[in-house]
N, C-alpha and C. Protein backbone atom coordinates (compact mmCIF):
# COMPACT_ATOMS: atom_id res chain seq x y z
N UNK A 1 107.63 124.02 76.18
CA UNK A 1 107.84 124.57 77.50
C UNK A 1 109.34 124.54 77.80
N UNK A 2 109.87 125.37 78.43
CA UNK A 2 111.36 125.40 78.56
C UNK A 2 111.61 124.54 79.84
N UNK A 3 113.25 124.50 80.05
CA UNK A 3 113.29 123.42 81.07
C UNK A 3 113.26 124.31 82.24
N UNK A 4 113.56 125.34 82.30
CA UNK A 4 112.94 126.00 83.77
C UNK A 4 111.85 125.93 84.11
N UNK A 5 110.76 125.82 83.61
CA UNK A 5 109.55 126.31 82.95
C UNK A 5 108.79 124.59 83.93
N UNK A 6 109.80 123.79 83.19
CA UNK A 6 109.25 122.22 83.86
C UNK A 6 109.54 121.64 85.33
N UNK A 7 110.76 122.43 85.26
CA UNK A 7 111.81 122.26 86.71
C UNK A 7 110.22 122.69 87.57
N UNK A 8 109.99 123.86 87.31
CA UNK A 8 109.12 124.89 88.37
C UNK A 8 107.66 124.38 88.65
N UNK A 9 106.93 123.85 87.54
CA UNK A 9 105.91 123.37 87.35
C UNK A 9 106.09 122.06 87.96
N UNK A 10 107.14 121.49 87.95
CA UNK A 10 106.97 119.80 88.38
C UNK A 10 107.38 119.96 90.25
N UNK A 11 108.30 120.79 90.50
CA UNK A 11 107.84 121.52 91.91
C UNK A 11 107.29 121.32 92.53
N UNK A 12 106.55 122.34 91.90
CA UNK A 12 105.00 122.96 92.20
C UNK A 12 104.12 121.60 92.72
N UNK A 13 103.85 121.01 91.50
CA UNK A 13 103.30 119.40 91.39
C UNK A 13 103.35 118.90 92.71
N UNK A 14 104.82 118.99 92.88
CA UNK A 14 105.27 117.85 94.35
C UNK A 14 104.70 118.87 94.98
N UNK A 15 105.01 119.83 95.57
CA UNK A 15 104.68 120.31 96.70
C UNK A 15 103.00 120.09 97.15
N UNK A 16 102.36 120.37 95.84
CA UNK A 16 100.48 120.53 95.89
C UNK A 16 100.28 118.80 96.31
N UNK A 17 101.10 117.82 95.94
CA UNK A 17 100.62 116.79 96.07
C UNK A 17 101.60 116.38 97.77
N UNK A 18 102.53 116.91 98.18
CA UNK A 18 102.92 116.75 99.56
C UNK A 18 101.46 117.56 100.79
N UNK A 19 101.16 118.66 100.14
CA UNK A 19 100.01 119.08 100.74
C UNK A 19 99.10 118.02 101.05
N UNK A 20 98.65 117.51 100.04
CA UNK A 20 97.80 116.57 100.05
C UNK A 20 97.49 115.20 100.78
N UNK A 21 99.09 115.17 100.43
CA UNK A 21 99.44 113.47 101.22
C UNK A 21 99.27 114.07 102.56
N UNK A 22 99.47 114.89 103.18
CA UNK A 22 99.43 115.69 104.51
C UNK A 22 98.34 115.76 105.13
N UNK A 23 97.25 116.37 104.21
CA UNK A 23 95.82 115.98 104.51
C UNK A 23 95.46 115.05 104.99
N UNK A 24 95.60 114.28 103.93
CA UNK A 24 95.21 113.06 103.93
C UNK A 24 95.33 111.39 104.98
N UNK A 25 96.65 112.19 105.25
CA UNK A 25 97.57 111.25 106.44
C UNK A 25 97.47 110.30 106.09
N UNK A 26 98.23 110.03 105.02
CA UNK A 26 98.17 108.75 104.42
C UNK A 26 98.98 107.31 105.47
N UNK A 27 99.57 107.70 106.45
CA UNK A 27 100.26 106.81 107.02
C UNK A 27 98.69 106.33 108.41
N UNK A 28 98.26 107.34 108.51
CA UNK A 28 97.10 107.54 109.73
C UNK A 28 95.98 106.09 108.34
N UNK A 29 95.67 106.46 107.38
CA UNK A 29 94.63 105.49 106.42
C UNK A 29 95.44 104.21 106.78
N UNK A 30 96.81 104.17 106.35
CA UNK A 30 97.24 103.02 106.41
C UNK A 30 97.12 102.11 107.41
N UNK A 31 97.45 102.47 108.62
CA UNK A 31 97.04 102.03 110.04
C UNK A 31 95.83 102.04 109.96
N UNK A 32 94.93 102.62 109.71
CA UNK A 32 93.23 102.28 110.00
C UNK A 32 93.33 100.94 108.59
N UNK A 33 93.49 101.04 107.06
CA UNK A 33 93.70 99.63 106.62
C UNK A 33 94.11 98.51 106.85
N UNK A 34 95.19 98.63 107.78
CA UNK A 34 95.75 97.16 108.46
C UNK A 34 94.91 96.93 109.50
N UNK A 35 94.36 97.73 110.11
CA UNK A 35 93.12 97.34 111.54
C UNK A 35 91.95 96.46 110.52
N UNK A 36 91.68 97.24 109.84
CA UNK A 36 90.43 97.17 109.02
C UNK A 36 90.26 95.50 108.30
N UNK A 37 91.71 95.60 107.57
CA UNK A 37 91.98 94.44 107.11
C UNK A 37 92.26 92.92 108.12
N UNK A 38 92.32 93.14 109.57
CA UNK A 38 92.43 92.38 110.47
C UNK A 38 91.04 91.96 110.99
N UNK A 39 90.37 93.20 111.17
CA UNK A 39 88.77 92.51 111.42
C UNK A 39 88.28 91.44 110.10
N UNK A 40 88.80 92.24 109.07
CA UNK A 40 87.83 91.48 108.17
C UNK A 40 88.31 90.09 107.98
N UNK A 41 89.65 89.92 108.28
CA UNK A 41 90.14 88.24 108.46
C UNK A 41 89.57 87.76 109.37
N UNK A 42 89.19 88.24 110.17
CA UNK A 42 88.22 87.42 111.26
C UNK A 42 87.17 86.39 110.77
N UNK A 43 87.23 84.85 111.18
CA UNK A 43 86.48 84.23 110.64
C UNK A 43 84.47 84.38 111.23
N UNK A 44 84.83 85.50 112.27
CA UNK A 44 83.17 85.53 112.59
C UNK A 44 82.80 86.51 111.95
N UNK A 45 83.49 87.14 110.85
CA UNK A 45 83.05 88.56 110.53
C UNK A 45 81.47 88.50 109.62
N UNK A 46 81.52 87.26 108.97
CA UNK A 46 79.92 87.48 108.77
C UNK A 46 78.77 87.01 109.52
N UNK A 47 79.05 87.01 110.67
CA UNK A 47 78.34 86.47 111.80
C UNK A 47 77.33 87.79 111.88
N UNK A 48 77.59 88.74 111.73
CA UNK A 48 76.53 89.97 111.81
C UNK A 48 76.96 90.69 110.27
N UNK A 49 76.04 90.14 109.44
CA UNK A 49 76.22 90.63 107.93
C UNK A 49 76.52 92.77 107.84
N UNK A 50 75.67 93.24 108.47
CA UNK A 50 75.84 94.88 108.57
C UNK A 50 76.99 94.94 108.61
N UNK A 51 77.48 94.51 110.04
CA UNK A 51 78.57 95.02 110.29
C UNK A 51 79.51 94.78 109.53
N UNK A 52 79.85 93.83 108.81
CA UNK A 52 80.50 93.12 107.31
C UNK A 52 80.59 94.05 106.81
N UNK A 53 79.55 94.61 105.80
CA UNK A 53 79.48 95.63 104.91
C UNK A 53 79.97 96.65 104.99
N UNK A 54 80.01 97.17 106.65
CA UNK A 54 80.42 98.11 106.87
C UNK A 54 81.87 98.03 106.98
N UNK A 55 82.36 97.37 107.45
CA UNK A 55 84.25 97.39 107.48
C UNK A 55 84.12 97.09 106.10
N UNK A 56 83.93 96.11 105.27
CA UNK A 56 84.08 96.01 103.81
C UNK A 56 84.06 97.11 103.23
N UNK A 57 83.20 98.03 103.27
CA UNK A 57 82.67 99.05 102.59
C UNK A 57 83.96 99.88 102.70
N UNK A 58 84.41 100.45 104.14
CA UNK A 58 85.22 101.35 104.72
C UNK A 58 86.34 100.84 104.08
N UNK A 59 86.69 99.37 104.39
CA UNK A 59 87.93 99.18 103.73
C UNK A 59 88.46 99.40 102.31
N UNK A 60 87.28 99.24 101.83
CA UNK A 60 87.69 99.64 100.13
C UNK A 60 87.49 100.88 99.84
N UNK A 61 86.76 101.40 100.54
CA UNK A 61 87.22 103.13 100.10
C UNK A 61 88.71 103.56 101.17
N UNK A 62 88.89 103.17 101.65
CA UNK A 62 90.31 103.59 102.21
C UNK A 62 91.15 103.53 101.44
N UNK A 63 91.13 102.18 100.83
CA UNK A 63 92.18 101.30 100.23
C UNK A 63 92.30 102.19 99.31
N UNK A 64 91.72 102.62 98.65
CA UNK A 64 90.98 103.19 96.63
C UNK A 64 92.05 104.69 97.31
N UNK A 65 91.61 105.62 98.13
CA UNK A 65 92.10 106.76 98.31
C UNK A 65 93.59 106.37 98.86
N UNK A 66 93.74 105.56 99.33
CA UNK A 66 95.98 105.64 99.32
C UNK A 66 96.16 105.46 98.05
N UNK A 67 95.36 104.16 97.11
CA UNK A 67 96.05 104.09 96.04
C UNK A 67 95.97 104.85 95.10
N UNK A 68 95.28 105.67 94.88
CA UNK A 68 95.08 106.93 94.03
C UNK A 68 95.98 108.09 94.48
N UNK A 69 96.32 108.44 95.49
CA UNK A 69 97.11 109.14 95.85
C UNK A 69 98.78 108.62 95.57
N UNK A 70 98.97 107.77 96.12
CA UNK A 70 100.58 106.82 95.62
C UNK A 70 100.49 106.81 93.82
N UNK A 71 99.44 106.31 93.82
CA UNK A 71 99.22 106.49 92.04
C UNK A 71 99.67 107.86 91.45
N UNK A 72 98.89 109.02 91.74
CA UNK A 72 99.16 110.44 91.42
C UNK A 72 100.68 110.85 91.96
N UNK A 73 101.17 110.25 93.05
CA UNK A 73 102.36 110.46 93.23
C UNK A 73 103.81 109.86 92.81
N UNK A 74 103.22 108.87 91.69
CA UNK A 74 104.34 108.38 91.21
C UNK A 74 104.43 108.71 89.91
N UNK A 75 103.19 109.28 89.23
CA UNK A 75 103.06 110.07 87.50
C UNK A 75 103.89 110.98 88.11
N UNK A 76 103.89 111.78 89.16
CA UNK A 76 104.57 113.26 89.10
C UNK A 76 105.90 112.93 89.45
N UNK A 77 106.65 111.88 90.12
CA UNK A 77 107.96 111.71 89.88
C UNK A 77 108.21 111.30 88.71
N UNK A 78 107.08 109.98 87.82
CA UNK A 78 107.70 109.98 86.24
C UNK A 78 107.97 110.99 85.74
N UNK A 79 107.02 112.30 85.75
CA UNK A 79 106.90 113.20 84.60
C UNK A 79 108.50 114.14 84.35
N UNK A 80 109.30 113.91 85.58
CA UNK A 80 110.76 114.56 85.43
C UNK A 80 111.54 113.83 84.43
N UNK A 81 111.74 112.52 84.69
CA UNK A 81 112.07 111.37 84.11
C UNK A 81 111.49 111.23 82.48
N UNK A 82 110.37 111.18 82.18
CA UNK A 82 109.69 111.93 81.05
C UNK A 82 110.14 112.57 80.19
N UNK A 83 110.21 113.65 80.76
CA UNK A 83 110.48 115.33 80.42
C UNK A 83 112.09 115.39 80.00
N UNK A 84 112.90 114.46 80.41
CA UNK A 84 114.20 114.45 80.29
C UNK A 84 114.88 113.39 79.40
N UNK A 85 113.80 112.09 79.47
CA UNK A 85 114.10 111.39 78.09
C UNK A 85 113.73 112.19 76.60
N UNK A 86 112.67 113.03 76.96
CA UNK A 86 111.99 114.06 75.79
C UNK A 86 112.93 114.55 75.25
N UNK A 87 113.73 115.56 75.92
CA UNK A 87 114.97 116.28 75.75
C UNK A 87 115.94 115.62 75.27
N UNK A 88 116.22 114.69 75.97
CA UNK A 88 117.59 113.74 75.32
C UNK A 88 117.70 113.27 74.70
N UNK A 89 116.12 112.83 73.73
CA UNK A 89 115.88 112.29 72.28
C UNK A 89 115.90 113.28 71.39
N UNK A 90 115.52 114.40 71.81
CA UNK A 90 114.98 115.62 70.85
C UNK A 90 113.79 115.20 69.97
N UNK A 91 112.82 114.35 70.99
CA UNK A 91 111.95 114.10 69.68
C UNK A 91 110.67 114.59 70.26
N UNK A 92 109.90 115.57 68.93
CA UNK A 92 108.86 116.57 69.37
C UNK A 92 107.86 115.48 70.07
N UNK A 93 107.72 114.11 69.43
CA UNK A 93 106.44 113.21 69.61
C UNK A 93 106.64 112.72 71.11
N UNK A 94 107.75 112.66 71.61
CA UNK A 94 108.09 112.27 73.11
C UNK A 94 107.82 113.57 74.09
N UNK A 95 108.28 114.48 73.29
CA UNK A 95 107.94 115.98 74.01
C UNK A 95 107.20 116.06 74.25
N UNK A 96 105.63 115.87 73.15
CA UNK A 96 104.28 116.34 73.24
C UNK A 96 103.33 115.18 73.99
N UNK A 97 104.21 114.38 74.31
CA UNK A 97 103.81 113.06 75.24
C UNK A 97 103.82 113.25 76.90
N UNK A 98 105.01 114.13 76.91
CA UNK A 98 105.19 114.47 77.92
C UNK A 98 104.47 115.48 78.58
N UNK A 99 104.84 116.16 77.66
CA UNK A 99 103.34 117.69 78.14
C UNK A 99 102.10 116.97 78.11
N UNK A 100 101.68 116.06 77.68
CA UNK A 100 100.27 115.49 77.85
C UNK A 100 100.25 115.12 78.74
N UNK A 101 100.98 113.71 79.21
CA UNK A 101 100.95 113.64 80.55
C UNK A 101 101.00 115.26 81.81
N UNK A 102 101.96 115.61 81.88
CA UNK A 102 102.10 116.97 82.30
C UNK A 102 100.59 117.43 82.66
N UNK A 103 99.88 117.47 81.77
CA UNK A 103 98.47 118.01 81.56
C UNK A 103 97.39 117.49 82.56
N UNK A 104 97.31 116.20 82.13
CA UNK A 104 96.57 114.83 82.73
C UNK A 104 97.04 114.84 84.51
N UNK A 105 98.14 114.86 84.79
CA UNK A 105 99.14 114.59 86.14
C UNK A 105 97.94 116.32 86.40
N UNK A 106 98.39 117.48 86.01
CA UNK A 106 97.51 118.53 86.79
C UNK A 106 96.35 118.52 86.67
N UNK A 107 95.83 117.84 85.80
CA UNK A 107 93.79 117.56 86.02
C UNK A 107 93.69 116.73 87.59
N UNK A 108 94.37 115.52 87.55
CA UNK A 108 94.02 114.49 88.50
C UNK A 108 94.21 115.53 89.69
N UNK A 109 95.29 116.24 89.62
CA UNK A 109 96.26 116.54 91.25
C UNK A 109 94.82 118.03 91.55
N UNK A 110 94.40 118.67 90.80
CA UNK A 110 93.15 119.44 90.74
C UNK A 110 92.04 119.38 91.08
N UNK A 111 91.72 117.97 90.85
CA UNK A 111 90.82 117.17 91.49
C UNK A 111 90.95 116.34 92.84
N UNK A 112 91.92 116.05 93.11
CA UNK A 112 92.43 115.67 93.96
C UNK A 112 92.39 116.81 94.96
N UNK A 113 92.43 117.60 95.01
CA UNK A 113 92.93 118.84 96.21
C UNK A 113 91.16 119.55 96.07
N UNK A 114 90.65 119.26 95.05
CA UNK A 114 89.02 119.96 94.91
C UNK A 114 88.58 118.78 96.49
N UNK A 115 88.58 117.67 96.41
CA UNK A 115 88.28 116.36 97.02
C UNK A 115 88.72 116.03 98.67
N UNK A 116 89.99 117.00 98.59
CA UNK A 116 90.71 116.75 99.87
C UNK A 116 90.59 118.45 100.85
């Protein structure tokens, strides 16, 4: 792939995954995780087991979707970084490492936006 070719595509990447984080309001999850995470320090919180489960429950799927998202958003800043040690080694096996990742980074971010 040429380096315009990566410049444009890795872009792209950010932008589909700024969409996302946008959606997602990842700062809005975060604030509902620190609430979330405050009830559940509560030492009466298993005083009514349901209700337990239920902030438990909520909290770990909150938690799981920032970190998958911060996750997906830090492969797509590696993959520049990547892509440019590739080049600066000239070595095809770092290259074709990179385009893999490359690959993998647009399955997740695909799924990710199918999801969001």
């Amino acid at each position: 792939m040429a380096v315009v070719d990566i410049s444009e595509e890795l872009k792209s990447l950010s932008s589909t995954m700024g969409s996302i984080e946008a959606v997602l309001d990842l700062d809005a999850l975060r604030a509902d995780i620190a609430a979330l995470e405050e009830q559940a320090a509560a030492p009466s919180l298993w005083d009514d087991p349901e209700a337990a489960q239920k902030i438990t429950s909520k909290l770990s799927h909150l938690q799981a979707e920032v970190r998958k998202a911060e996750t997906l958003r830090g492969r797509i800043d590696d993959l520049e970084v990547l892509f440019e040690l590739a080049a600066d080694e000239g070595d095809a096996d770092a290259q074709a490492e990179a385009e893999a990742e490359l690959e993998s980074v647009r399955k997740a971010l695909d799924e990710m936006e199918v999801r969001t």
